[in-house]
Every structure is written in structure tokens, then in C-alpha cells.
PDB file of N, CA and C in Angstrom:
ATOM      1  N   UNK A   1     -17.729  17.525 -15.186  1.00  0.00           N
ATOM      2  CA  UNK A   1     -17.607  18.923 -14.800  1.00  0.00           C
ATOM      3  C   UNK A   1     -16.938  19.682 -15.940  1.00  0.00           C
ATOM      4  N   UNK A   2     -17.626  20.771 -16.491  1.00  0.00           N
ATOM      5  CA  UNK A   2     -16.929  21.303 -17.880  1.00  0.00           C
ATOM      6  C   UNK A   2     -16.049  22.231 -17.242  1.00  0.00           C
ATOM      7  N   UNK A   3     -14.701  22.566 -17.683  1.00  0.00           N
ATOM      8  CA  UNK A   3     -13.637  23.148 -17.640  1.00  0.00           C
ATOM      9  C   UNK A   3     -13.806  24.373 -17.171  1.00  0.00           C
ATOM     10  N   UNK A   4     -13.668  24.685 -16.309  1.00  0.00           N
ATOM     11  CA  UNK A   4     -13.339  26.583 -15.500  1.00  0.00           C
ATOM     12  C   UNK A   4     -12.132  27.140 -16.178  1.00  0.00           C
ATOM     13  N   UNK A   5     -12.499  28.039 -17.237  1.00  0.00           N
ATOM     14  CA  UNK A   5     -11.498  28.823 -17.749  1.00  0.00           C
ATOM     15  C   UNK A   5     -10.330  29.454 -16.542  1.00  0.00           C
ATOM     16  N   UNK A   6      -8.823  29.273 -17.020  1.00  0.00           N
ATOM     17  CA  UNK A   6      -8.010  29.711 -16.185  1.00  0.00           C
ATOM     18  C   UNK A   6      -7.876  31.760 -15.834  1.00  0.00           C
ATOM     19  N   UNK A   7      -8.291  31.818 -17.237  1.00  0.00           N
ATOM     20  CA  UNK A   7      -8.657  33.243 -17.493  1.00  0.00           C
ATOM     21  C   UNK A   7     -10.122  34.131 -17.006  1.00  0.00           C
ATOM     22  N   UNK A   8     -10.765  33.299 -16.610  1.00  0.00           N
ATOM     23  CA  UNK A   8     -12.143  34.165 -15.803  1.00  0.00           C
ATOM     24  C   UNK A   8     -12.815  33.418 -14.239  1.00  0.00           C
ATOM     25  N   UNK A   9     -12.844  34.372 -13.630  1.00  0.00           N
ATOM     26  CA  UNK A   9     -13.196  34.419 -11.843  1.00  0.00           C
ATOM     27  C   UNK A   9     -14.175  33.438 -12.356  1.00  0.00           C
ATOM     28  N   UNK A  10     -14.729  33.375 -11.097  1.00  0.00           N
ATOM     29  CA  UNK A  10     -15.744  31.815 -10.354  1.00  0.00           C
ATOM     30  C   UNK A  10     -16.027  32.071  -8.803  1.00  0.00           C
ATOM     31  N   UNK A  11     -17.622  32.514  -9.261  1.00  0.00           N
ATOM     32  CA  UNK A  11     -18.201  32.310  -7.717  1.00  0.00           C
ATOM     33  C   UNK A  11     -18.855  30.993  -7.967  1.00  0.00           C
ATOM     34  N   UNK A  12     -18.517  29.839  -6.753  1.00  0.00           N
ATOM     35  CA  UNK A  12     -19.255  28.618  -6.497  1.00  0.00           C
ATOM     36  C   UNK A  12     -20.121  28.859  -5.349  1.00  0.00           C
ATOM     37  N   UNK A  13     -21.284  28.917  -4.628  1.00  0.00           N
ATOM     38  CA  UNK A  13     -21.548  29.403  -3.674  1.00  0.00           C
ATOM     39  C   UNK A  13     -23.050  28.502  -3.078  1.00  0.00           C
ATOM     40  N   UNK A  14     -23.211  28.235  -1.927  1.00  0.00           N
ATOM     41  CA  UNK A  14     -23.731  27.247  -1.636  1.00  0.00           C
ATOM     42  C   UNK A  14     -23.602  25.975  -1.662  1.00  0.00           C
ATOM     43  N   UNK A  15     -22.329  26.089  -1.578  1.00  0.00           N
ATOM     44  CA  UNK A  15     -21.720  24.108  -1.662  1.00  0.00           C
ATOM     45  C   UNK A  15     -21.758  23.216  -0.212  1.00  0.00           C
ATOM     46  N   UNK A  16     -22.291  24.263   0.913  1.00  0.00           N
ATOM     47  CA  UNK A  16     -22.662  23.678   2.387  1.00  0.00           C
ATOM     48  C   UNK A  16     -23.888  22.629   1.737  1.00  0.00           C
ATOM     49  N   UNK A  17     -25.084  23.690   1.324  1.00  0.00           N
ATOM     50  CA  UNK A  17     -26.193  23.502   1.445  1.00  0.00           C
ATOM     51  C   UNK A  17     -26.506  22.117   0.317  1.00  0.00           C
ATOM     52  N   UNK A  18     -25.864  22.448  -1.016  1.00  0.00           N
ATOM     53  CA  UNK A  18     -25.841  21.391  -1.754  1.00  0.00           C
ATOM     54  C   UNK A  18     -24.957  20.590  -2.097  1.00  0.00           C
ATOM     55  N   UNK A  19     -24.372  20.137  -0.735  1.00  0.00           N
ATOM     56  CA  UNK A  19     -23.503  19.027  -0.497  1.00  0.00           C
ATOM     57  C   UNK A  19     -23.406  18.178   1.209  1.00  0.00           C
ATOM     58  N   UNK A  20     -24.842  18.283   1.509  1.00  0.00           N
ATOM     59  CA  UNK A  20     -24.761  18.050   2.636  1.00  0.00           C
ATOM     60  C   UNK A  20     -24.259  16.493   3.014  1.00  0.00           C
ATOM     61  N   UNK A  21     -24.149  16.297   4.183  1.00  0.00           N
ATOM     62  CA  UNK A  21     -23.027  15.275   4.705  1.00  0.00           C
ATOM     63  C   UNK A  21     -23.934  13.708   4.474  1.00  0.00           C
ATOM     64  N   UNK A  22     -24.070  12.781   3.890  1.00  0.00           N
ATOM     65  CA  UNK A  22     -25.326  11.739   3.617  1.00  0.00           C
ATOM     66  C   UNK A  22     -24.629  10.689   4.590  1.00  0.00           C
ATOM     67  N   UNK A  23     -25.760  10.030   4.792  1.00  0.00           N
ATOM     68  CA  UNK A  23     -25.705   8.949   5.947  1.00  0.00           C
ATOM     69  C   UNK A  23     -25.261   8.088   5.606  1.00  0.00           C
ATOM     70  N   UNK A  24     -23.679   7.540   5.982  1.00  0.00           N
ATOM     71  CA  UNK A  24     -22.822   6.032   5.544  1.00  0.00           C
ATOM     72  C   UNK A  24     -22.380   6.263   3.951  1.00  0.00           C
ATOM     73  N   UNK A  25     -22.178   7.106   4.119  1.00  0.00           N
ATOM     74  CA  UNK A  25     -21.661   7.579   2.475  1.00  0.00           C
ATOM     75  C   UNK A  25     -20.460   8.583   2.365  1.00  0.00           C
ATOM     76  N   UNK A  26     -19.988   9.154   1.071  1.00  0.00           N
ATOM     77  CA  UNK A  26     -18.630   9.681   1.069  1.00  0.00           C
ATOM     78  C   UNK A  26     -19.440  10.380  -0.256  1.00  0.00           C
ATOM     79  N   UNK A  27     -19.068  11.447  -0.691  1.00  0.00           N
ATOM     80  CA  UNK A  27     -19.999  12.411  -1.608  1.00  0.00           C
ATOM     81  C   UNK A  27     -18.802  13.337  -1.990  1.00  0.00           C
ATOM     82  N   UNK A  28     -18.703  13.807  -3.223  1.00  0.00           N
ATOM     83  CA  UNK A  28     -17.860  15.079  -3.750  1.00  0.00           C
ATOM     84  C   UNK A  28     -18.905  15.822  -4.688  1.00  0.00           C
ATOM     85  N   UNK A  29     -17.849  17.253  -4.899  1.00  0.00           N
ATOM     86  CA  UNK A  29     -18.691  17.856  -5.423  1.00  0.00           C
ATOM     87  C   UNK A  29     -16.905  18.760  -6.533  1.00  0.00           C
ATOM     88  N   UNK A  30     -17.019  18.178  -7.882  1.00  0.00           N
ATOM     89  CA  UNK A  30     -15.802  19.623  -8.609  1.00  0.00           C
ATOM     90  C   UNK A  30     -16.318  20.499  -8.489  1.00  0.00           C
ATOM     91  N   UNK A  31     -15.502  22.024  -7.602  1.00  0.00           N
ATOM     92  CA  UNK A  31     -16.159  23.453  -7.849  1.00  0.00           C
ATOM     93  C   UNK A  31     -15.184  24.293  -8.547  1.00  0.00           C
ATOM     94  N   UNK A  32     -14.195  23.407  -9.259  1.00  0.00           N
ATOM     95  CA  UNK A  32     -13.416  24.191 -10.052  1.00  0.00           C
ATOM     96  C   UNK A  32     -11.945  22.964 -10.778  1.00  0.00           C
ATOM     97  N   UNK A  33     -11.934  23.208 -12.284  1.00  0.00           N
ATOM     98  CA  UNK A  33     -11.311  22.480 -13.258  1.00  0.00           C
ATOM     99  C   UNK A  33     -10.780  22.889 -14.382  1.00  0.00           C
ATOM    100  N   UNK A  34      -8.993  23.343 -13.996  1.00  0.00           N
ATOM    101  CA  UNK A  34      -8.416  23.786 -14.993  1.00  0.00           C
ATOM    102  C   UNK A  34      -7.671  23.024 -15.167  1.00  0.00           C
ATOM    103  N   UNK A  35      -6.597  23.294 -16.655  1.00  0.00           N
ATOM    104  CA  UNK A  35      -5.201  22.817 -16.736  1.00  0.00           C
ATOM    105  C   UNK A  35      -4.497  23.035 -15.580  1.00  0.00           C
ATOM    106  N   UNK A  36      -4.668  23.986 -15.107  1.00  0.00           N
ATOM    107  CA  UNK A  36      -3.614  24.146 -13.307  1.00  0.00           C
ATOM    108  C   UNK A  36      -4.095  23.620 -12.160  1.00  0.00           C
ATOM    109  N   UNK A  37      -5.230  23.463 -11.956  1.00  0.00           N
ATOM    110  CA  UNK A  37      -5.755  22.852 -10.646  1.00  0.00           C
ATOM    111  C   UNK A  37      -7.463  22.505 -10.452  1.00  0.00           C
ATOM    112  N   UNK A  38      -7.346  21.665  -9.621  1.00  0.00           N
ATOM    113  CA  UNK A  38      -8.791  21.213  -9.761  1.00  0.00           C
ATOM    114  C   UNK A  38      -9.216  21.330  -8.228  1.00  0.00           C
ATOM    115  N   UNK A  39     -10.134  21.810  -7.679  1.00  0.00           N
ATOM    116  CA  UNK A  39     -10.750  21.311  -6.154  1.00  0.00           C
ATOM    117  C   UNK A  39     -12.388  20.942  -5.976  1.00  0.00           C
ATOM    118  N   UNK A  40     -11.839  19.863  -5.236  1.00  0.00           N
ATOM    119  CA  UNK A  40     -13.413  19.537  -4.773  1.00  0.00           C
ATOM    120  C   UNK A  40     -13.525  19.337  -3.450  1.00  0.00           C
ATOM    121  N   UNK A  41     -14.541  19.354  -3.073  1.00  0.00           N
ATOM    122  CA  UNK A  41     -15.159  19.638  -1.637  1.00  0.00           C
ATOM    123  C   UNK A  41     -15.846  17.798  -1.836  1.00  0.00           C
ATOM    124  N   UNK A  42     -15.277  17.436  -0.531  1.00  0.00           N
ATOM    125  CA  UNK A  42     -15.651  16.093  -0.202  1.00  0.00           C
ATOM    126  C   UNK A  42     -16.442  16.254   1.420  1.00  0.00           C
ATOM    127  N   UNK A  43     -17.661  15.141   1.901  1.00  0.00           N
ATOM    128  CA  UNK A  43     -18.206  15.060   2.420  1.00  0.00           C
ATOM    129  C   UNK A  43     -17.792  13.512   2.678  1.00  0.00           C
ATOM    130  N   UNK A  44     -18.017  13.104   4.466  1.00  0.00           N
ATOM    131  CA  UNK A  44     -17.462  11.802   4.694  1.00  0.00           C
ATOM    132  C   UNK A  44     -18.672  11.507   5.954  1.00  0.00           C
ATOM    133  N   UNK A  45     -19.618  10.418   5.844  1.00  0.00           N
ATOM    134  CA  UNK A  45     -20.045  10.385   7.025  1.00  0.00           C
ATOM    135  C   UNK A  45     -19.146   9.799   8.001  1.00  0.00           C
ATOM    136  N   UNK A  46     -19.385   9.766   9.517  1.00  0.00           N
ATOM    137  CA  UNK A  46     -18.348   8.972  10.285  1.00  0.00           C
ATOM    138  C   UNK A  46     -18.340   7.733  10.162  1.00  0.00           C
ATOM    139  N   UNK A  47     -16.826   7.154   9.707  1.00  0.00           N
ATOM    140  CA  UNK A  47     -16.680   5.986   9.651  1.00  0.00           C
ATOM    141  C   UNK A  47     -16.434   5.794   8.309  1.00  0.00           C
ATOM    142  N   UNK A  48     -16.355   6.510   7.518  1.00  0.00           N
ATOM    143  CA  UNK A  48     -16.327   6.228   5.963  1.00  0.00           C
ATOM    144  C   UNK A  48     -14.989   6.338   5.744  1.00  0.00           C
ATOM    145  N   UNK A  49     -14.343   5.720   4.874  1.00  0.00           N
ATOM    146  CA  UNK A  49     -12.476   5.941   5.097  1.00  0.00           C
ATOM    147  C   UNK A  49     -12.477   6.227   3.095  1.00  0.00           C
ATOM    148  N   UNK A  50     -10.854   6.201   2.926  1.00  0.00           N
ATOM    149  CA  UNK A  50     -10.435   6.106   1.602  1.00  0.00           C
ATOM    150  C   UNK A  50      -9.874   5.283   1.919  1.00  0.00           C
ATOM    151  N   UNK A  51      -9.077   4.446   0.754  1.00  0.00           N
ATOM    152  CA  UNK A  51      -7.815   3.572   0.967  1.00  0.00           C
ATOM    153  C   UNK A  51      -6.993   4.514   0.658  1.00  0.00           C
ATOM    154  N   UNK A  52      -5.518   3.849   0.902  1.00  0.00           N
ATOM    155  CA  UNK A  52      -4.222   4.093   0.668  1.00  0.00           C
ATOM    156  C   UNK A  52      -4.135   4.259  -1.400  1.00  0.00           C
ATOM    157  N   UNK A  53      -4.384   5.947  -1.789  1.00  0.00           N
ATOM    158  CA  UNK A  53      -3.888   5.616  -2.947  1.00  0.00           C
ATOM    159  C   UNK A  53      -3.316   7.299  -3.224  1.00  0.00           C
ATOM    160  N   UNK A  54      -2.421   7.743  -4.021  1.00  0.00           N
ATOM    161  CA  UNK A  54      -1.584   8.739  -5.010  1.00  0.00           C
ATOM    162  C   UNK A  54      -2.050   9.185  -5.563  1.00  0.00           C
ATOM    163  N   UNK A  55      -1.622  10.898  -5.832  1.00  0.00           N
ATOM    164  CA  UNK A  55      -2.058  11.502  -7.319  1.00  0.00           C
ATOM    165  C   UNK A  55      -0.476  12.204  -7.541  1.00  0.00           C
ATOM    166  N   UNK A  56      -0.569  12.088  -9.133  1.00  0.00           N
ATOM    167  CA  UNK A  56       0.225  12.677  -9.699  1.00  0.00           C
ATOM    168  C   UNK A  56       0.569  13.881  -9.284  1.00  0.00           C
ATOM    169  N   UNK A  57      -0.219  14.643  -8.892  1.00  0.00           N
ATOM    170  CA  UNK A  57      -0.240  15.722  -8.657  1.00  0.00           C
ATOM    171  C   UNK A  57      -0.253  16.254  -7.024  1.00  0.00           C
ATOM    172  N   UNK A  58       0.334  17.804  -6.958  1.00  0.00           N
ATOM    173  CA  UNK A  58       0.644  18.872  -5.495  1.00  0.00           C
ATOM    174  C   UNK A  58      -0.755  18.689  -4.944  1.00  0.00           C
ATOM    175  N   UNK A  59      -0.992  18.229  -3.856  1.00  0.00           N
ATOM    176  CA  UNK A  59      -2.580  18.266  -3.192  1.00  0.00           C
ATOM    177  C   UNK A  59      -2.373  19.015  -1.965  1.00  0.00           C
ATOM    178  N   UNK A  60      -3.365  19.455  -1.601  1.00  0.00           N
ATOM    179  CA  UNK A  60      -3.586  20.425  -0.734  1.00  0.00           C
ATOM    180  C   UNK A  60      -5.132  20.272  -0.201  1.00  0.00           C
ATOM    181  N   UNK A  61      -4.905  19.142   1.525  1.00  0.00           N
ATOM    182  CA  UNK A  61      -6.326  19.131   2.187  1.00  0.00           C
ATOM    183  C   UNK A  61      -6.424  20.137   3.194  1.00  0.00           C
ATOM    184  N   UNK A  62      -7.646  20.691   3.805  1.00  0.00           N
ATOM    185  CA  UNK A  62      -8.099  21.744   4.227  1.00  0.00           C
ATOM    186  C   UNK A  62      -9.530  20.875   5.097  1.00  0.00           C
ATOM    187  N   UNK A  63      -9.484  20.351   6.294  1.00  0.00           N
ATOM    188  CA  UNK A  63     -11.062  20.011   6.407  1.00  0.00           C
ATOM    189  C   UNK A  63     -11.577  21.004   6.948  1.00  0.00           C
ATOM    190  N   UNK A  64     -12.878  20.993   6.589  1.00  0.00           N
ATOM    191  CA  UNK A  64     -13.671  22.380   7.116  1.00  0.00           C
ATOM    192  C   UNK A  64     -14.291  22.378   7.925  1.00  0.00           C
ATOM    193  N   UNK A  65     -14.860  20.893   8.255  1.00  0.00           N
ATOM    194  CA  UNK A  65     -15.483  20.521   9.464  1.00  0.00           C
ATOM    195  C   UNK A  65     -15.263  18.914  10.136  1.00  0.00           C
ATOM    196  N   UNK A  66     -15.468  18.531  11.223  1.00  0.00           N
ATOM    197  CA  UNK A  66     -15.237  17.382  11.865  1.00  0.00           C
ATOM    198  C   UNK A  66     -14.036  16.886  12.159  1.00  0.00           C
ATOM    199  N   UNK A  67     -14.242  15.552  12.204  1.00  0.00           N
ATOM    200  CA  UNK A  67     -12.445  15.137  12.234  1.00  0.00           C
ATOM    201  C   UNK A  67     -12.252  13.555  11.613  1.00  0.00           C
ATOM    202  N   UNK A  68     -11.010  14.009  11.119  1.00  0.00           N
ATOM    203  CA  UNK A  68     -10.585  12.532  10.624  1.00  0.00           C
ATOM    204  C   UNK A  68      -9.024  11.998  10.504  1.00  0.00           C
ATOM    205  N   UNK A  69      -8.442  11.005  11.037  1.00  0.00           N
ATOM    206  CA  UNK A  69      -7.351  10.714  10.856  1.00  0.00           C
ATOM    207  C   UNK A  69      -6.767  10.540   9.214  1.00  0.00           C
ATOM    208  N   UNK A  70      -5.409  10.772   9.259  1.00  0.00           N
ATOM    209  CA  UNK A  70      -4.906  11.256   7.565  1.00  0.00           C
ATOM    210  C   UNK A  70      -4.290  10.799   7.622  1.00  0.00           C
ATOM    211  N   UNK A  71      -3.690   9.752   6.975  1.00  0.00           N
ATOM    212  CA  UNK A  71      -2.417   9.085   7.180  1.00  0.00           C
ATOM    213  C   UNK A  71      -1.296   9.344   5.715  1.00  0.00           C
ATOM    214  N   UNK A  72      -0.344   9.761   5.974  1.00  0.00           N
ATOM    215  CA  UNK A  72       0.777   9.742   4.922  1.00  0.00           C
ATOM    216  C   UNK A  72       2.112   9.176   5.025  1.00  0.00           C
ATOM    217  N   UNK A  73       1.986   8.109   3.924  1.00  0.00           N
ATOM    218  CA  UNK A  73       3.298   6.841   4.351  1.00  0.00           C
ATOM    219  C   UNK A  73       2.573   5.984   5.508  1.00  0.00           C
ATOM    220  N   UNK A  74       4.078   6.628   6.300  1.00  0.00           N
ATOM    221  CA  UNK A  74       3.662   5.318   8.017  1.00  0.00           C
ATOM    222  C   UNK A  74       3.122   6.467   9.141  1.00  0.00           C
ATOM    223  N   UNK A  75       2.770   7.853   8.392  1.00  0.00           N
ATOM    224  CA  UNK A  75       2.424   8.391   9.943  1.00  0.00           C
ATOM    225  C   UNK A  75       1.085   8.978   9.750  1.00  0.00           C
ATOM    226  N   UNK A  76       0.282   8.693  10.921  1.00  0.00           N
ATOM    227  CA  UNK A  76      -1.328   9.217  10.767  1.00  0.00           C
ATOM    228  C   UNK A  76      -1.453  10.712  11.614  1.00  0.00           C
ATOM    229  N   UNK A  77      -2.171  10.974  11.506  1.00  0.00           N
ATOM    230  CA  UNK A  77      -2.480  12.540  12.723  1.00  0.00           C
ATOM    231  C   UNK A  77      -3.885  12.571  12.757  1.00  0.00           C
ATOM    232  N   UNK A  78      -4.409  13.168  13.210  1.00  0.00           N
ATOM    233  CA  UNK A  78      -6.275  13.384  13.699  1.00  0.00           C
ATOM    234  C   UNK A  78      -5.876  15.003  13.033  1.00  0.00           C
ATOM    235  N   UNK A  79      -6.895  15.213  12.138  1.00  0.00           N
ATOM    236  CA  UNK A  79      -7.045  16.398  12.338  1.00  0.00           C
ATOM    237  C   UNK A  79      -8.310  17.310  12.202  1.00  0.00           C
ATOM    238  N   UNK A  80      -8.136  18.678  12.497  1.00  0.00           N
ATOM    239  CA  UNK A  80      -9.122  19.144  13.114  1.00  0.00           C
ATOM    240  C   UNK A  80      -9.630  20.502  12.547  1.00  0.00           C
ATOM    241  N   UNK A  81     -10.866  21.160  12.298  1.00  0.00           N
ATOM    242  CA  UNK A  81     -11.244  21.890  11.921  1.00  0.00           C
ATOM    243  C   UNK A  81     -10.190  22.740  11.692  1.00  0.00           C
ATOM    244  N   UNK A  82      -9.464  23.029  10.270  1.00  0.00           N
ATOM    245  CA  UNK A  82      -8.626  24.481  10.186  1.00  0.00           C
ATOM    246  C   UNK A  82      -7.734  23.891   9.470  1.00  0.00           C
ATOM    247  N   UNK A  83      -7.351  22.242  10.185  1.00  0.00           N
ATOM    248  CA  UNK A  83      -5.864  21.753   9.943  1.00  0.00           C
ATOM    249  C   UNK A  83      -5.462  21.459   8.045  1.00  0.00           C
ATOM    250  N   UNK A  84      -4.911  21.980   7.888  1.00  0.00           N
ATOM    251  CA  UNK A  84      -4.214  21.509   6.027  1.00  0.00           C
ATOM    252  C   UNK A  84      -3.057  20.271   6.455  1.00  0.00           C
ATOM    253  N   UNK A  85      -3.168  19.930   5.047  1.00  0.00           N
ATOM    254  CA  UNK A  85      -1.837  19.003   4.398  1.00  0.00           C
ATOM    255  C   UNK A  85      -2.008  18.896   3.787  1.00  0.00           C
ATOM    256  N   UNK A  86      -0.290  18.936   3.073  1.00  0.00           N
ATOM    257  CA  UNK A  86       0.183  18.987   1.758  1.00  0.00           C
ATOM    258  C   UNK A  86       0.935  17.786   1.500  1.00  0.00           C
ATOM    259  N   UNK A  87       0.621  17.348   0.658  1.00  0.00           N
ATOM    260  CA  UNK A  87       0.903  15.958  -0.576  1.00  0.00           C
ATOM    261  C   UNK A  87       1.885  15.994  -1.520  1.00  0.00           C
ATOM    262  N   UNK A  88       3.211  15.668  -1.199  1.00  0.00           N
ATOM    263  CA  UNK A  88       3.737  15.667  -2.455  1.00  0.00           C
ATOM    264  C   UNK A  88       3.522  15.117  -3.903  1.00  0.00           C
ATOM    265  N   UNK A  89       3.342  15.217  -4.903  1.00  0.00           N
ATOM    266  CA  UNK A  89       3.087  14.201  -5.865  1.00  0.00           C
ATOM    267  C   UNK A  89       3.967  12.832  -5.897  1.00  0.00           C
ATOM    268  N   UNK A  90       2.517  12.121  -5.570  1.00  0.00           N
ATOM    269  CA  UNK A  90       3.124  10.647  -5.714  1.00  0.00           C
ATOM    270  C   UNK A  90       2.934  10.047  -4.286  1.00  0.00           C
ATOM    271  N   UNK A  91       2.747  10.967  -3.381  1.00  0.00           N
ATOM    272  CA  UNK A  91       2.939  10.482  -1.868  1.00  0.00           C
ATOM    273  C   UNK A  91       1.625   9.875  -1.676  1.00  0.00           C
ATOM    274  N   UNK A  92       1.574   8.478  -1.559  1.00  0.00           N
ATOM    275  CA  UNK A  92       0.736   7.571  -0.786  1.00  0.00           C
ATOM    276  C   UNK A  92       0.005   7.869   0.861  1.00  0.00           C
ATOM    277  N   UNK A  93      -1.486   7.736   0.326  1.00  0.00           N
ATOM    278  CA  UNK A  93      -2.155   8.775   1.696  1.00  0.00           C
ATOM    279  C   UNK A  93      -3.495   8.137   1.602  1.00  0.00           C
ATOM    280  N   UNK A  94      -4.162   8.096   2.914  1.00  0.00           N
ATOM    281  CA  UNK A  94      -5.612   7.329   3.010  1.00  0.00           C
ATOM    282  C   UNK A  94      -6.516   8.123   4.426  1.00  0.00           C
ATOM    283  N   UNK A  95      -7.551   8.002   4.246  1.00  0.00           N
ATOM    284  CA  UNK A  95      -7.847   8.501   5.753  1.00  0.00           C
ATOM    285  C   UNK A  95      -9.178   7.926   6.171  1.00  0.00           C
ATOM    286  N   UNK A  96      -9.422   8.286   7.467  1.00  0.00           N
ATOM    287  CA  UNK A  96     -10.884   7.798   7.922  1.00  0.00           C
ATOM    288  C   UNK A  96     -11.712   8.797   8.941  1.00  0.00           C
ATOM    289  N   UNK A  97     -13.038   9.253   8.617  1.00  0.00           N
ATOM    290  CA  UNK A  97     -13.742  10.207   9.218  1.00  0.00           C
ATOM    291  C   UNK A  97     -13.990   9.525  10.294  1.00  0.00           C
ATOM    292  N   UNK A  98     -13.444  10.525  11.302  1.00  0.00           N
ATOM    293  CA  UNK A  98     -13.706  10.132  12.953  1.00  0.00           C
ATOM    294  C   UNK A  98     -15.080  10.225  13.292  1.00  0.00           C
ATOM    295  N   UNK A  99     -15.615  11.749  12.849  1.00  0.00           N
ATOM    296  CA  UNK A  99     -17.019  12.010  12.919  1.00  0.00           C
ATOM    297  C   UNK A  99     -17.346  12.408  11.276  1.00  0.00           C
ATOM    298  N   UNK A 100     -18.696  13.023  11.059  1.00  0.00           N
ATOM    299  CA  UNK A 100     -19.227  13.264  10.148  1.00  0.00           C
ATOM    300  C   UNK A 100     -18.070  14.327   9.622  1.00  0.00           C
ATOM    301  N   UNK A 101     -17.555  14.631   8.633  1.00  0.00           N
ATOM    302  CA  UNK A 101     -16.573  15.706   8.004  1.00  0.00           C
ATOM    303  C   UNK A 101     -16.913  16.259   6.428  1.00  0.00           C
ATOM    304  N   UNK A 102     -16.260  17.242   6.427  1.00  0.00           N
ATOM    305  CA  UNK A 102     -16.508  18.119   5.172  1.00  0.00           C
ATOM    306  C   UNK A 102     -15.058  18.676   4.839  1.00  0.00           C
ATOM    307  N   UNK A 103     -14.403  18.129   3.462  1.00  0.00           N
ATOM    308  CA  UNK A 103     -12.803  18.814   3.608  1.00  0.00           C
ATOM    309  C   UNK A 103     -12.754  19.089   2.357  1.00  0.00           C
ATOM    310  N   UNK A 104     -11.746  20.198   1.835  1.00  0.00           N
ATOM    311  CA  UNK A 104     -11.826  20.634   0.630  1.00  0.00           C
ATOM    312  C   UNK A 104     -10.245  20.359  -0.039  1.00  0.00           C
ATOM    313  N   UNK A 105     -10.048  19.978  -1.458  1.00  0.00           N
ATOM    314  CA  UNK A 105      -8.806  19.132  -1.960  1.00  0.00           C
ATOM    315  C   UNK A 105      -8.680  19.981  -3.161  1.00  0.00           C
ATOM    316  N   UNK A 106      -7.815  20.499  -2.881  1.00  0.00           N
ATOM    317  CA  UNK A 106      -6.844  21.369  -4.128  1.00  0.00           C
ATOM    318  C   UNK A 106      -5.577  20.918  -4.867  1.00  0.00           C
ATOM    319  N   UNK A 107      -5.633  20.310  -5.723  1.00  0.00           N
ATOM    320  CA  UNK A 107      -4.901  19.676  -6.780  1.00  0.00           C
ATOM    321  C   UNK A 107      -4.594  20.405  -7.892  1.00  0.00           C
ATOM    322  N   UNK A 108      -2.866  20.540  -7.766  1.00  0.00           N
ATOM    323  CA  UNK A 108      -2.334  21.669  -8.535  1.00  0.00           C
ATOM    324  C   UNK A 108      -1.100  20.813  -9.560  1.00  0.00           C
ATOM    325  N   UNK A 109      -1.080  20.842 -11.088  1.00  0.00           N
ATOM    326  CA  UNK A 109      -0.260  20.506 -11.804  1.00  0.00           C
ATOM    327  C   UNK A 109       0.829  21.078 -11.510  1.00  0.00           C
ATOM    328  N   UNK A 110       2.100  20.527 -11.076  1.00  0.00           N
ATOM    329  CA  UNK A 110       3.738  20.994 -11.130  1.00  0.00           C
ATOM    330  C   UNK A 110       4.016  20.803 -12.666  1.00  0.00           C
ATOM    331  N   UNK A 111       3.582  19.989 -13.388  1.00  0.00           N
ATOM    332  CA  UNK A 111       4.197  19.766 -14.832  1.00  0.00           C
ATOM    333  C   UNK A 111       5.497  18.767 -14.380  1.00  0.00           C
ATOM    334  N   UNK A 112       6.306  19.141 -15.019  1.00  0.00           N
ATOM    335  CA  UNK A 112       7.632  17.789 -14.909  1.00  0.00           C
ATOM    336  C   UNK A 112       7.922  17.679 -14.127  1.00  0.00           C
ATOM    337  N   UNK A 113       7.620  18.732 -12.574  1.00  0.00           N
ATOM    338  CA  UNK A 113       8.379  18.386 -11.094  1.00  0.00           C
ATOM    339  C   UNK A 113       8.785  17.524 -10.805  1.00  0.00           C
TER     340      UNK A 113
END
């Protein structure tokens, strides 16, 4: 994905349509990549999980559709169309699509935080 200047706007538009949800699969899409932050829009069919792993970096989930349990550390939650969470850097986190889902991940450099 080549670099989204921090200095000029960005319409991404149609990322429903060309990122639709694939059968037994887990799919991303970068719709934006600076030195300050990166987000991508992830697609999960049901049943598709992550493992337990960290980013360096401030994250910020948003699912947009379906549901999926999120687990951070030792505590999980279901969550649900609308619901966010925020990631400290470094905080260990995994999840698993309850149903088919669509969630969007905003990853923001703190620098030395």
C-alpha cells in the first residue's frame, strides 16, 4: 500500500463493495498509511478468530457489522455493531467472529509513549 500523504485528504470509497465478507476466510483491505496512523478495514467470516498477539502501537477497533468476542489480557466481551476498543500499546488481544463481521482498525504512532 503506497503511503497516504499526512498533508492531503483521502476519499476511500466503496470498501463495502470491494471487500466483501469471503467464505471461511479473514480478508483486509489498507485504506490509509502514514507516519501517524494506518487503518484497515478487516472482514471475518463466522468462526474465523486471530490469535493472541500486540502492536506497538495506540489501536482503535470499531466493528461495523456482526459480532465477535475481543478479548484483552484475561477479559473477553461480545461486541456489537457500534462497539469500539482501545488498545494500549503493547496490550495483548485476540478475537473470534461470532457471525460473519466487518471491523475497522486504526493504528496511531504515540512515538516514545
Amino acid at each position: 500500500m503506497p503511503t497516504t500523504p499526512v498533508t492531503e485528504s483521502l476519499f476511500r470509497l466503496g470498501l463495502t463493495e470491494a471487500l466483501p465478507v469471503s467464505e471461511e476466510a479473514t480478508t483486509s483491505r489498507v485504506v490509509v498509511n502514514n507516519d501517524l496512523l494506518r487503518t484497515v478495514v478487516f472482514t471475518f467470516d463466522a468462526g474465523q478468530l486471530l490469535t493472541e498477539h500486540a502492536s506497538p502501537k495506540a489501536v482503535v477497533v470499531t466493528l461495523l457489522e456482526g459480532e465477535m468476542d475481543f478479548c484483552v489480557g484475561e477479559r473477553t466481551e461480545r461486541l456489537a455493531v457500534g462497539d469500539v476498543v482501545y488498545l494500549a500499546p503493547g496490550d495483548r488481544h485476540a478475537l473470534t467472529a461470532v457471525t460473519a463481521c466487518r471491523m475497522q482498525l486504526v493504528m496511531v504512532d504515540v512515538g516514545g509513549q
